[in-house]
PDB file of N, CA and C in Angstrom:
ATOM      1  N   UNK A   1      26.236 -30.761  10.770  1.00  0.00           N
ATOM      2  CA  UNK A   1      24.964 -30.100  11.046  1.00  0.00           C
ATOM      3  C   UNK A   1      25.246 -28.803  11.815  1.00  0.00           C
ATOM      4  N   UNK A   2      24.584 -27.599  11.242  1.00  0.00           N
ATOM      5  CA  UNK A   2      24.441 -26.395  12.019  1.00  0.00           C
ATOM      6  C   UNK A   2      24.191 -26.230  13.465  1.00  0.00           C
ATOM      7  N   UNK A   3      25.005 -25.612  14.595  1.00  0.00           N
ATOM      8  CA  UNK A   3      24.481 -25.746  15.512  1.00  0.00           C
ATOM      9  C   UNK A   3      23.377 -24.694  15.893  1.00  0.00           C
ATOM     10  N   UNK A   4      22.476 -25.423  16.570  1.00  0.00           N
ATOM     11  CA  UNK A   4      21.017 -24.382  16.626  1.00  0.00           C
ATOM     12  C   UNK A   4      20.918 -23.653  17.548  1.00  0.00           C
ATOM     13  N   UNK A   5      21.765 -23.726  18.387  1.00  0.00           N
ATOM     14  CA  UNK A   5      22.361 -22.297  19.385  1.00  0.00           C
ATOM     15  C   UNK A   5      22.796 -21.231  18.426  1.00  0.00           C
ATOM     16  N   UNK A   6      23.810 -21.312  17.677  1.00  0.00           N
ATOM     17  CA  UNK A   6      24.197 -20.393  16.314  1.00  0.00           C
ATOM     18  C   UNK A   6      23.376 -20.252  15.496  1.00  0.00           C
ATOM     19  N   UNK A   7      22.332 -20.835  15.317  1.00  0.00           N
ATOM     20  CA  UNK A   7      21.575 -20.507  14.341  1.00  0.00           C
ATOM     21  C   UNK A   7      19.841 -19.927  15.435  1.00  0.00           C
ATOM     22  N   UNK A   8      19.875 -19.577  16.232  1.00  0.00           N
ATOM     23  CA  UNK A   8      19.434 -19.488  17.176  1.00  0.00           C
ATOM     24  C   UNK A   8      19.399 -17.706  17.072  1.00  0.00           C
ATOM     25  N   UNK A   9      21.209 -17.476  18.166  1.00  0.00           N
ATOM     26  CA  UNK A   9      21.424 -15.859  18.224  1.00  0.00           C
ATOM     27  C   UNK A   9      21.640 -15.324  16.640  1.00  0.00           C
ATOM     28  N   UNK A  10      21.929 -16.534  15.546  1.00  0.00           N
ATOM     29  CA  UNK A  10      21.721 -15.465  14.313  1.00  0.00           C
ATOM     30  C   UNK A  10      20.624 -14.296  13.606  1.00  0.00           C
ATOM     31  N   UNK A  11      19.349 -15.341  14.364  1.00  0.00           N
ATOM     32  CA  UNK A  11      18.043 -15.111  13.823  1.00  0.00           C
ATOM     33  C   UNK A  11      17.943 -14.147  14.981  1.00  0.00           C
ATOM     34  N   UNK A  12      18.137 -13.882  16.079  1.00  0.00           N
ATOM     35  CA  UNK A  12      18.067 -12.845  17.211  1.00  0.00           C
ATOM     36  C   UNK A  12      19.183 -11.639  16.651  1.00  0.00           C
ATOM     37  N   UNK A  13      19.780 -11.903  15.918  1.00  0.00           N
ATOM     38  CA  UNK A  13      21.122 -10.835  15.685  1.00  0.00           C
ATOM     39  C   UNK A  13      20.203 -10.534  14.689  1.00  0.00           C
ATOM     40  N   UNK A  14      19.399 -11.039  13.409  1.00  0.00           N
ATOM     41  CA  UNK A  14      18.565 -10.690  12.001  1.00  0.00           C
ATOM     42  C   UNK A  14      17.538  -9.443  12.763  1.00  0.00           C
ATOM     43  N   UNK A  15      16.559 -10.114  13.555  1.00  0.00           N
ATOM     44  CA  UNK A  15      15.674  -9.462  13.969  1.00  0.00           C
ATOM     45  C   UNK A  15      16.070  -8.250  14.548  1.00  0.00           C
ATOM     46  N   UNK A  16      16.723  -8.345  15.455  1.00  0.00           N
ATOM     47  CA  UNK A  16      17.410  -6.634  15.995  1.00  0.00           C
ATOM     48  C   UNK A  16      18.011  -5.742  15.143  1.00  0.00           C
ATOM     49  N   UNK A  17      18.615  -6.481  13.803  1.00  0.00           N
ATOM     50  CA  UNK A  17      19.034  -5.244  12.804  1.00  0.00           C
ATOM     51  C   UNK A  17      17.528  -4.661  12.189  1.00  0.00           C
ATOM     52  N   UNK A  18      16.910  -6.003  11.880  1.00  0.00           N
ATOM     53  CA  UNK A  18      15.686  -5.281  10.695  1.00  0.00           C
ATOM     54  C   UNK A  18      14.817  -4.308  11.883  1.00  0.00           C
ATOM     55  N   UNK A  19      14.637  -4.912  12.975  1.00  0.00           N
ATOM     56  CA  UNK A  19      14.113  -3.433  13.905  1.00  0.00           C
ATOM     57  C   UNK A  19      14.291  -2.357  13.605  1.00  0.00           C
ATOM     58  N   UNK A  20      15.587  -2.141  13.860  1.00  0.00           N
ATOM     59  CA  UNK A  20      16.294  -0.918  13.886  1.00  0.00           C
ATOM     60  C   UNK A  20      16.372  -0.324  12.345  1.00  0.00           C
ATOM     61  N   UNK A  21      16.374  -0.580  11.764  1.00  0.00           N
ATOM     62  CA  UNK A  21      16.317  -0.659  10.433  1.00  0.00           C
ATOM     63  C   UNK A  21      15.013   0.136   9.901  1.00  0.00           C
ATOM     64  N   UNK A  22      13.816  -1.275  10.243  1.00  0.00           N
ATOM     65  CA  UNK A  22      12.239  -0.220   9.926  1.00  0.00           C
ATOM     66  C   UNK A  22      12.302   0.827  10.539  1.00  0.00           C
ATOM     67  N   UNK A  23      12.945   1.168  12.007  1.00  0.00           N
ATOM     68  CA  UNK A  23      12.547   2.260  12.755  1.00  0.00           C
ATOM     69  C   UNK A  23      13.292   3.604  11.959  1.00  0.00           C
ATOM     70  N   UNK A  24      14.632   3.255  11.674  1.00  0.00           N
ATOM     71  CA  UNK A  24      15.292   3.922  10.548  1.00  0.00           C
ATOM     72  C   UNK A  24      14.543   4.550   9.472  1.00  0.00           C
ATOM     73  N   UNK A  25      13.965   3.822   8.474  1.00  0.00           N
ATOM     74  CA  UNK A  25      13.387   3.995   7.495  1.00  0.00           C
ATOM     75  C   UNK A  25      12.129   4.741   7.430  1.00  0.00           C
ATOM     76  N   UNK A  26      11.247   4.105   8.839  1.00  0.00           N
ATOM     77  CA  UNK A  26      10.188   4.954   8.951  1.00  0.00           C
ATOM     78  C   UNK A  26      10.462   6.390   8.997  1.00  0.00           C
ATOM     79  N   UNK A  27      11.372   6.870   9.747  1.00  0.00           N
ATOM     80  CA  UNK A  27      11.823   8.405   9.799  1.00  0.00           C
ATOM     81  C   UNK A  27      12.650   8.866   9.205  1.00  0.00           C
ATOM     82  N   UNK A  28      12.744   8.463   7.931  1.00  0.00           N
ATOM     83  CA  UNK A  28      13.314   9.141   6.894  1.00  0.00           C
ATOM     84  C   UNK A  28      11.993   9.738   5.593  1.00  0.00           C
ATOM     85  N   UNK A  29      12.657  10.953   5.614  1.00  0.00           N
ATOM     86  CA  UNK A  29      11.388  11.870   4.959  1.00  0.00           C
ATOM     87  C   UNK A  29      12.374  11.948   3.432  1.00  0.00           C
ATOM     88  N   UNK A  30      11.912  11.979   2.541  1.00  0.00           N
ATOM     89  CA  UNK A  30      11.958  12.514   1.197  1.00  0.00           C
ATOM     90  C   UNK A  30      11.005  13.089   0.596  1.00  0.00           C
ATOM     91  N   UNK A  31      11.441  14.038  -0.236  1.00  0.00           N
ATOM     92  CA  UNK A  31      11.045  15.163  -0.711  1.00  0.00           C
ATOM     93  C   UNK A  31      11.024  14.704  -2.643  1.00  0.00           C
ATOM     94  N   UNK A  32       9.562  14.450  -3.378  1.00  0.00           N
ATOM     95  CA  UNK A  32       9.510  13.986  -4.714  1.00  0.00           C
ATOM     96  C   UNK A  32       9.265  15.553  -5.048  1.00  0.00           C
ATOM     97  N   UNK A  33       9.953  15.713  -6.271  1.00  0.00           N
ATOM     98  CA  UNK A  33       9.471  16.968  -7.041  1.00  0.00           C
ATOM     99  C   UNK A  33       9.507  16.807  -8.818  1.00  0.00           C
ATOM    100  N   UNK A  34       8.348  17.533  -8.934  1.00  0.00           N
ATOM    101  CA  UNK A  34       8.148  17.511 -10.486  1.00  0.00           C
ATOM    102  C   UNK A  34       7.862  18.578 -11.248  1.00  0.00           C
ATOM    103  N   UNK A  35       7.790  19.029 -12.168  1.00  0.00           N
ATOM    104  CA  UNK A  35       7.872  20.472 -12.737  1.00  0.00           C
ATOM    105  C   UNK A  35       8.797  21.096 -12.548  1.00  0.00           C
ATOM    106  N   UNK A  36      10.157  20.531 -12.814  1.00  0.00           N
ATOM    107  CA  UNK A  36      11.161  21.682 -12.227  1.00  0.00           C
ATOM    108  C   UNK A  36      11.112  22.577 -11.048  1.00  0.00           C
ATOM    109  N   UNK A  37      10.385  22.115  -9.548  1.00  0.00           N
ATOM    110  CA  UNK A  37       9.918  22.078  -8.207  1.00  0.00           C
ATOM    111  C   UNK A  37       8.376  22.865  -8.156  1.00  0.00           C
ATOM    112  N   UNK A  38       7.836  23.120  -9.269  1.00  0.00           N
ATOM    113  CA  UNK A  38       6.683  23.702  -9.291  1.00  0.00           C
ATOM    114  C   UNK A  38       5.524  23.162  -8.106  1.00  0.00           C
ATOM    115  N   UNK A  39       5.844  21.409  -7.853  1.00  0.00           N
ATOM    116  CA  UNK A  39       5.224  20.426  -7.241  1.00  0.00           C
ATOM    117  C   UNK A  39       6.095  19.542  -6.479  1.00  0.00           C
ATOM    118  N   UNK A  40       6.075  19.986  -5.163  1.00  0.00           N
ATOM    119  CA  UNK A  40       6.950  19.452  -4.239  1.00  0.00           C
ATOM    120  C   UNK A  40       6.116  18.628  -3.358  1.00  0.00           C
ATOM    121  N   UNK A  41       6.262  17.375  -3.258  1.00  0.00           N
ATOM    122  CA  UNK A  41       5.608  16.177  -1.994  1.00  0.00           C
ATOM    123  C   UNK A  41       6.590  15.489  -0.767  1.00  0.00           C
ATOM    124  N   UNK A  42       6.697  15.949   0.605  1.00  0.00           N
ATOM    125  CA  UNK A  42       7.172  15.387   1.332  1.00  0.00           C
ATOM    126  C   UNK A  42       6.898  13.916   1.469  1.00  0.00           C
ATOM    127  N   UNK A  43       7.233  13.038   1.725  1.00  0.00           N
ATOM    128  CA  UNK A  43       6.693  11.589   2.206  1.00  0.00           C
ATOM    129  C   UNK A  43       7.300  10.761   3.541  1.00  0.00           C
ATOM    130  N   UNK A  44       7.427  10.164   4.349  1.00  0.00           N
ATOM    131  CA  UNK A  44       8.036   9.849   5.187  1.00  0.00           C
ATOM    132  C   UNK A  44       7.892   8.343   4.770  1.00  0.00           C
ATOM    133  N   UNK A  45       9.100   7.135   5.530  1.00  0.00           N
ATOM    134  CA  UNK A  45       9.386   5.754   5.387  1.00  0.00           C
ATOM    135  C   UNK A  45       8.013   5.064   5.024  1.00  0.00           C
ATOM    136  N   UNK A  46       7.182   5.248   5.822  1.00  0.00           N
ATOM    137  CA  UNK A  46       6.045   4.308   5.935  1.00  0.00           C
ATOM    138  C   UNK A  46       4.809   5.064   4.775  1.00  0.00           C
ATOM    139  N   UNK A  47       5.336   5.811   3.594  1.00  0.00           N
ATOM    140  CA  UNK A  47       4.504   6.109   2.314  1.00  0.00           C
ATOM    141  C   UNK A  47       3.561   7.630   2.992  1.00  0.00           C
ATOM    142  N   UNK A  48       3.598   8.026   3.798  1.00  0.00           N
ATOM    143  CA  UNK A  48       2.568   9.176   4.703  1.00  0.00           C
ATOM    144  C   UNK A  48       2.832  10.285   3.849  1.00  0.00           C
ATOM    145  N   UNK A  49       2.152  10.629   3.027  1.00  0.00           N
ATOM    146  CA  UNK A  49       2.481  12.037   2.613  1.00  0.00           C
ATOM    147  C   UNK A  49       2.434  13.292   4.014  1.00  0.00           C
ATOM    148  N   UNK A  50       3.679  14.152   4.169  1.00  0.00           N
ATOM    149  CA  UNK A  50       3.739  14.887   5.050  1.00  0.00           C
ATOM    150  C   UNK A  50       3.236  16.493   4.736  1.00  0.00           C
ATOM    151  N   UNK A  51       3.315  16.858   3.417  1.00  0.00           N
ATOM    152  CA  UNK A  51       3.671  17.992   3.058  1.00  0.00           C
ATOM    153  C   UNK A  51       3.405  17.786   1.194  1.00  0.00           C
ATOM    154  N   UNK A  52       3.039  18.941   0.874  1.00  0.00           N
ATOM    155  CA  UNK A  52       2.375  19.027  -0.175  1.00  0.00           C
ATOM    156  C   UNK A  52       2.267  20.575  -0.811  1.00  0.00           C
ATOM    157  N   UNK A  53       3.281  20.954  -1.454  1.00  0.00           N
ATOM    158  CA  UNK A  53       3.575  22.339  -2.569  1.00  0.00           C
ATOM    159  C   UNK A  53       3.260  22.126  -3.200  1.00  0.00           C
ATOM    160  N   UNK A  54       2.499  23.363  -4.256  1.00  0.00           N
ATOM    161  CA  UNK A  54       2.540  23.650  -5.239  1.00  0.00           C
ATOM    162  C   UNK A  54       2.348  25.055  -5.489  1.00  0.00           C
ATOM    163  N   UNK A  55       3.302  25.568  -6.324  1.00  0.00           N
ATOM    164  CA  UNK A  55       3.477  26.664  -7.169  1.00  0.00           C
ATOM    165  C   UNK A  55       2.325  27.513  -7.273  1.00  0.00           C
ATOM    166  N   UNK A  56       2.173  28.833  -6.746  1.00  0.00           N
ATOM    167  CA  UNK A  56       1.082  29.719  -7.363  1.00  0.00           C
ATOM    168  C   UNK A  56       0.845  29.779  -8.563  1.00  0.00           C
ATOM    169  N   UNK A  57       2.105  30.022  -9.690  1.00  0.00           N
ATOM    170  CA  UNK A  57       1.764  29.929 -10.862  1.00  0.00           C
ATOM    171  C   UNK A  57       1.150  28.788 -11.488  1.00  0.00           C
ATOM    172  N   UNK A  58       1.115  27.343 -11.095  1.00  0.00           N
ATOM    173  CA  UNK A  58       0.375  26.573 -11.689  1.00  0.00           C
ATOM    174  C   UNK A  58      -0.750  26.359 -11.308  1.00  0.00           C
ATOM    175  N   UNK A  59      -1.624  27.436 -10.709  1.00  0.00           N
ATOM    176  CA  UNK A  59      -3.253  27.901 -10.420  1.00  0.00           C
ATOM    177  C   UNK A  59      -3.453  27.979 -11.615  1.00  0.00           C
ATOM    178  N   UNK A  60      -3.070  28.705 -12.666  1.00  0.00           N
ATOM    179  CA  UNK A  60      -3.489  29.429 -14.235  1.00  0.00           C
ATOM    180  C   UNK A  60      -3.746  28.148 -14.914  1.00  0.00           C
ATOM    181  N   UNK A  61      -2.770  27.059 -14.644  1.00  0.00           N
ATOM    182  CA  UNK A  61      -3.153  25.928 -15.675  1.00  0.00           C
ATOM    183  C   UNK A  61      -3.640  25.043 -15.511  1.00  0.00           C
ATOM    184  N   UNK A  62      -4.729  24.116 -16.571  1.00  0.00           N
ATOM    185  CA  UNK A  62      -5.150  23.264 -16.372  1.00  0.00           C
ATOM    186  C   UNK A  62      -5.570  22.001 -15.738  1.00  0.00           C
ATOM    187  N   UNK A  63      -6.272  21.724 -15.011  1.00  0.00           N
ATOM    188  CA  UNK A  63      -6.745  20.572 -13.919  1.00  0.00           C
ATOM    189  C   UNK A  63      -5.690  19.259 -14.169  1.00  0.00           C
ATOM    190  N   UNK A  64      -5.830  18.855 -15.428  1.00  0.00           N
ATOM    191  CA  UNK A  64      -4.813  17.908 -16.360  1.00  0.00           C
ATOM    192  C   UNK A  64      -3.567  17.869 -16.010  1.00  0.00           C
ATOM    193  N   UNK A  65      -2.697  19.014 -15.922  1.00  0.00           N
ATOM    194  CA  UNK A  65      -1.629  19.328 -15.626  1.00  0.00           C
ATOM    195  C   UNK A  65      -1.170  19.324 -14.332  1.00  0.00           C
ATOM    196  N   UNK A  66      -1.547  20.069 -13.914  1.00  0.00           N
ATOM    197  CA  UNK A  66      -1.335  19.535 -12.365  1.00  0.00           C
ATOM    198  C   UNK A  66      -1.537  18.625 -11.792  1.00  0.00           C
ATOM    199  N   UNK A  67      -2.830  17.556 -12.206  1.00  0.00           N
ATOM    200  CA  UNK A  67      -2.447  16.058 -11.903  1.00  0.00           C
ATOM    201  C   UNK A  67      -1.552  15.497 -12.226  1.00  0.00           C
ATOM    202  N   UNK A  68      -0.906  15.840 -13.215  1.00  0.00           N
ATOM    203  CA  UNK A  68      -0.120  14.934 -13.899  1.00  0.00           C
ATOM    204  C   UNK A  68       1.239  15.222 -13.179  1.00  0.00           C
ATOM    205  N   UNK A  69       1.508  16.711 -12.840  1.00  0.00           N
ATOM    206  CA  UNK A  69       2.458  17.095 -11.997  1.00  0.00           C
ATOM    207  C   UNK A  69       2.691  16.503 -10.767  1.00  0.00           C
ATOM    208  N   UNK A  70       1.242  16.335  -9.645  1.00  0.00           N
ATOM    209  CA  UNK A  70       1.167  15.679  -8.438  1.00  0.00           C
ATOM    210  C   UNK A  70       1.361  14.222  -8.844  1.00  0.00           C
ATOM    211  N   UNK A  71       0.793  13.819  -9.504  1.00  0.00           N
ATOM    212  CA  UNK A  71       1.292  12.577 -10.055  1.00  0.00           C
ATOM    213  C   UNK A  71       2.620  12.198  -9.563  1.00  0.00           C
ATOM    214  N   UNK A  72       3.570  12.760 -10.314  1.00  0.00           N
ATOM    215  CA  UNK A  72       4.853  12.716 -10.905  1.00  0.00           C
ATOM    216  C   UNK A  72       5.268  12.833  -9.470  1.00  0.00           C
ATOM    217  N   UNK A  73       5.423  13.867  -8.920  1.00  0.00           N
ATOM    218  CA  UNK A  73       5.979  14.161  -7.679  1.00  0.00           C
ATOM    219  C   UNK A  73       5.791  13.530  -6.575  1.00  0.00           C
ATOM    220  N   UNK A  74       4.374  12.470  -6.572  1.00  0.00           N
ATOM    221  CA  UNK A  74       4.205  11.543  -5.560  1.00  0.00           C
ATOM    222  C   UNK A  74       5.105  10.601  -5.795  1.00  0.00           C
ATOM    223  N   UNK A  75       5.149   9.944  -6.797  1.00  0.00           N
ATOM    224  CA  UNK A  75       5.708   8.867  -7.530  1.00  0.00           C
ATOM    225  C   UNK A  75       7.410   9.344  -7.110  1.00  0.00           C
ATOM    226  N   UNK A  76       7.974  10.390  -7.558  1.00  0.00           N
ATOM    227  CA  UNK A  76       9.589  10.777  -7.181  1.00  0.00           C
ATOM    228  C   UNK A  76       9.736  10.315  -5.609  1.00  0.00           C
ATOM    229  N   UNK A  77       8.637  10.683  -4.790  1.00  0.00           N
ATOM    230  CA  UNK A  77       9.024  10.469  -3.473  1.00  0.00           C
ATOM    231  C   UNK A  77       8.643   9.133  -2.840  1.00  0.00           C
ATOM    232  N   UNK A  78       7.864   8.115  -3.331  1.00  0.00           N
ATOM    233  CA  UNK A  78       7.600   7.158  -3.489  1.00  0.00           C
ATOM    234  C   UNK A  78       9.103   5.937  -4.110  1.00  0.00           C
ATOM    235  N   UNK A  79       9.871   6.743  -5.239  1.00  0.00           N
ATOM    236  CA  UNK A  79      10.847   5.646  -5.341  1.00  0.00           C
ATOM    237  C   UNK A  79      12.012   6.317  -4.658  1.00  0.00           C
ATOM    238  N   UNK A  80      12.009   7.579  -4.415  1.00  0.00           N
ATOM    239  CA  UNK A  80      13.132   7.785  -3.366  1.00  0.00           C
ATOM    240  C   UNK A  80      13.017   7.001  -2.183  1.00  0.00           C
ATOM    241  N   UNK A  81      11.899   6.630  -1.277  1.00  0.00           N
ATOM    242  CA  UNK A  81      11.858   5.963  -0.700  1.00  0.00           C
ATOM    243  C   UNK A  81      12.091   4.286  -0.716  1.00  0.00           C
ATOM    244  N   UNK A  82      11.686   4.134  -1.594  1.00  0.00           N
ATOM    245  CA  UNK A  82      12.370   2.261  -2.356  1.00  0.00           C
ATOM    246  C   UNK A  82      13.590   2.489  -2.140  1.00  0.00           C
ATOM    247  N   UNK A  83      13.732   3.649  -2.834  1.00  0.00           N
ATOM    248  CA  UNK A  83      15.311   3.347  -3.068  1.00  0.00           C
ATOM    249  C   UNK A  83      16.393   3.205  -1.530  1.00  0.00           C
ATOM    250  N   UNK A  84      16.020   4.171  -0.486  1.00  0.00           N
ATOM    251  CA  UNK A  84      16.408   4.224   0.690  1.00  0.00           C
ATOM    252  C   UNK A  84      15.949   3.037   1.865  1.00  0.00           C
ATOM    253  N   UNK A  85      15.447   1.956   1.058  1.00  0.00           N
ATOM    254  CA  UNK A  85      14.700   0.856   1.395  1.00  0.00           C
ATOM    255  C   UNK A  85      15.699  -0.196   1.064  1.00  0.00           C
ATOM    256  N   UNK A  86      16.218  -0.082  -0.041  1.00  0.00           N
ATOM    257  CA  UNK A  86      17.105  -1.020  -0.927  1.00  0.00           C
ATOM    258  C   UNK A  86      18.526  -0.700  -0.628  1.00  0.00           C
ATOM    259  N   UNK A  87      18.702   0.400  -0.139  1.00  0.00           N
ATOM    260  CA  UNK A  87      19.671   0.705   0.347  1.00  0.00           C
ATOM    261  C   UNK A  87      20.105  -0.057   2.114  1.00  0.00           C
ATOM    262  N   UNK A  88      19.500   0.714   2.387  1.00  0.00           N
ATOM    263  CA  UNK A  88      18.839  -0.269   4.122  1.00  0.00           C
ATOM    264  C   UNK A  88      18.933  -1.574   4.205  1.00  0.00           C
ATOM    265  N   UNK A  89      18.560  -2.269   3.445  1.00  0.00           N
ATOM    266  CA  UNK A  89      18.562  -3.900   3.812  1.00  0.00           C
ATOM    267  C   UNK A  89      19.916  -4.374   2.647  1.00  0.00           C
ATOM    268  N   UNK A  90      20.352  -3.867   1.686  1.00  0.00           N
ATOM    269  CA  UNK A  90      21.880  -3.976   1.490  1.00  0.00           C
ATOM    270  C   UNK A  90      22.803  -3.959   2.632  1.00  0.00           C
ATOM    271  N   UNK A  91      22.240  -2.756   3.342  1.00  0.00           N
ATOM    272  CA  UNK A  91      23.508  -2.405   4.533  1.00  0.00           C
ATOM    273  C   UNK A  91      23.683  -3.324   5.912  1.00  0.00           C
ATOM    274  N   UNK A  92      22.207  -3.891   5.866  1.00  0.00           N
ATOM    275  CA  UNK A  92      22.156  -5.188   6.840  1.00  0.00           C
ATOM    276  C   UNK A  92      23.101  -6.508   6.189  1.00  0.00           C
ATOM    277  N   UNK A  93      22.389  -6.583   4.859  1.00  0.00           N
ATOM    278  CA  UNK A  93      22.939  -7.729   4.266  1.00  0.00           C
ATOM    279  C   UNK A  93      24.497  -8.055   4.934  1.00  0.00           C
ATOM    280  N   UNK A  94      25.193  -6.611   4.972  1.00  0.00           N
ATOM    281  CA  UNK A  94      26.753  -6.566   4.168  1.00  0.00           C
ATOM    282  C   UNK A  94      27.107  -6.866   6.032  1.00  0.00           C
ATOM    283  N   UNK A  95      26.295  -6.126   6.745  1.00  0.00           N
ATOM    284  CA  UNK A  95      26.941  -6.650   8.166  1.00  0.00           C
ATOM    285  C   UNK A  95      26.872  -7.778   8.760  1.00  0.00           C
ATOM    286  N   UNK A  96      25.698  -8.531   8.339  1.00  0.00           N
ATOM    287  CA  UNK A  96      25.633  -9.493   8.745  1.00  0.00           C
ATOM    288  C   UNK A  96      25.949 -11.240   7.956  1.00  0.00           C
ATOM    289  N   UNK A  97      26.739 -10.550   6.924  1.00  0.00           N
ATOM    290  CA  UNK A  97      27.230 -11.363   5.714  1.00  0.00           C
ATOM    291  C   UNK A  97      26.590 -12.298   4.706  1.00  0.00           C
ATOM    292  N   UNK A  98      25.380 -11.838   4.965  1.00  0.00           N
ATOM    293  CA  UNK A  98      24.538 -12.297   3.857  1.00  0.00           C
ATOM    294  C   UNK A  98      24.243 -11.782   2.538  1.00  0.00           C
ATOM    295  N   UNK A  99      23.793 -13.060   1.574  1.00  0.00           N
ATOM    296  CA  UNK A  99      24.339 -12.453   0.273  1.00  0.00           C
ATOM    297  C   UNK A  99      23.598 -11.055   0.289  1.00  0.00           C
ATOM    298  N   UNK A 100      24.426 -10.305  -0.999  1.00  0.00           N
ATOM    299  CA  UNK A 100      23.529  -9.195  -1.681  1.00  0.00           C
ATOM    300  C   UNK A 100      21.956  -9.080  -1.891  1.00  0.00           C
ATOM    301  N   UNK A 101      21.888 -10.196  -2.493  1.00  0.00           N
ATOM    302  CA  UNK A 101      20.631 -10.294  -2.944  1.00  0.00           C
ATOM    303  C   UNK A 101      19.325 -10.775  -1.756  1.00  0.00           C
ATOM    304  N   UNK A 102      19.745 -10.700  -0.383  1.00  0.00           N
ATOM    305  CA  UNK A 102      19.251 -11.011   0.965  1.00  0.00           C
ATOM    306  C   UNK A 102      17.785 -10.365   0.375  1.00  0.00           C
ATOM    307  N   UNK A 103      16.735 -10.838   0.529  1.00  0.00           N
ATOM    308  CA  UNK A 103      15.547  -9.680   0.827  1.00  0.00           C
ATOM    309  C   UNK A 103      14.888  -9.480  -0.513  1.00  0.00           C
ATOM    310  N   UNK A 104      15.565  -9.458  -1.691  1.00  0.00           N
ATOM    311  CA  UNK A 104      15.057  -9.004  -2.682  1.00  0.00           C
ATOM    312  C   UNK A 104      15.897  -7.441  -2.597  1.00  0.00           C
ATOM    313  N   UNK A 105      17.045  -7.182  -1.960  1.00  0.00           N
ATOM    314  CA  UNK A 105      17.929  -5.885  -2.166  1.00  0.00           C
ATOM    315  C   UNK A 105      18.910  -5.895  -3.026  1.00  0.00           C
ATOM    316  N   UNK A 106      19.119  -7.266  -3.520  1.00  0.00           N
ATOM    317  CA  UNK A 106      20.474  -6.952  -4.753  1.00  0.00           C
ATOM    318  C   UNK A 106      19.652  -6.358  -5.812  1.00  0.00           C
ATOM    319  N   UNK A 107      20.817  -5.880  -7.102  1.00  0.00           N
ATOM    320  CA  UNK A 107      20.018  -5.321  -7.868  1.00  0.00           C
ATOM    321  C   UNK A 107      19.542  -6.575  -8.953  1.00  0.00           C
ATOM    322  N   UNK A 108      19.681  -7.637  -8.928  1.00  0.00           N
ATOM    323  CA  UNK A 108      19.321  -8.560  -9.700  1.00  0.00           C
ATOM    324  C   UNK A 108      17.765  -9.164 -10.070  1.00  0.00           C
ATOM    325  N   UNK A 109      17.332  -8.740  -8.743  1.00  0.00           N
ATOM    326  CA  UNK A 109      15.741  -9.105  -8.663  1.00  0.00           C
ATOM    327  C   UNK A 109      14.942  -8.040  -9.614  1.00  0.00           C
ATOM    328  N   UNK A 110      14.059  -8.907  -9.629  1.00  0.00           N
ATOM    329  CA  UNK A 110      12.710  -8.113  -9.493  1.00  0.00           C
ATOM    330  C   UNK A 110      12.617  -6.793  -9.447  1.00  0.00           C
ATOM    331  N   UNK A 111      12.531  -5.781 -10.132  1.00  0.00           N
ATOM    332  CA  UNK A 111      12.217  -4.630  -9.957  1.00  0.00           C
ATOM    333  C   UNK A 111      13.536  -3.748  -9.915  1.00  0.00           C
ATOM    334  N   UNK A 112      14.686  -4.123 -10.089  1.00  0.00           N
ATOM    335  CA  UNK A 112      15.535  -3.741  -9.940  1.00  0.00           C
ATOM    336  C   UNK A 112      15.821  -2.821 -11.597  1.00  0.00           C
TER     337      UNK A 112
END
């Protein structure tokens, strides 16, 4: 049987990485772009759009288009952020020797 002192500071050793971790993640900003940068969206960890370009020249075109552009460019900075998410709790995984797939971060799951 596991001793529950060890299984105790493990779950105290879990919690202090994923802390540090969200706090990590929250302040990481990425930058989605679409149109060949015509439409640039900052975003920060916690989904906040920060910042929001777009191109003078795509004033001339269509309402359609440029949604579809902001669209796109939310969405780029939206899975850049997954992705720096999936990255993050891999990097816990690997220190604290739990499998890959800890969290739903291997690439085997879901969404992967």
């Amino acid at each position: 049987m596991p001793d529950m002192q060890e299984i105790m500071k493990k779950a105290q050793e879990m919690q202090t990485h994923m802390q540090k971790a969200q706090k990590e993640i929250t302040n990481t900003v990425v930058e989605g772009v679409a149109g060949g940068g015509l439409i640039k969206v900052k975003m920060n960890g916690n989904h906040r759009v920060l910042s929001v370009y777009i191109a003078s020249s795509l004033m001339d075109e269509d309402e359609e288009t440029i949604a579809d552009l902001a669209a796109a460019a939310f969405n780029d900075a939206a899975e850049k952020i997954e992705a720096a998410t999936k990255k993050k709790m891999m990097e816990i995984a690997k220190e604290m020797n739990l499998p890959e797939d800890f969290g739903g971060a291997g690439g085997t799951g879901a969404g992967a």
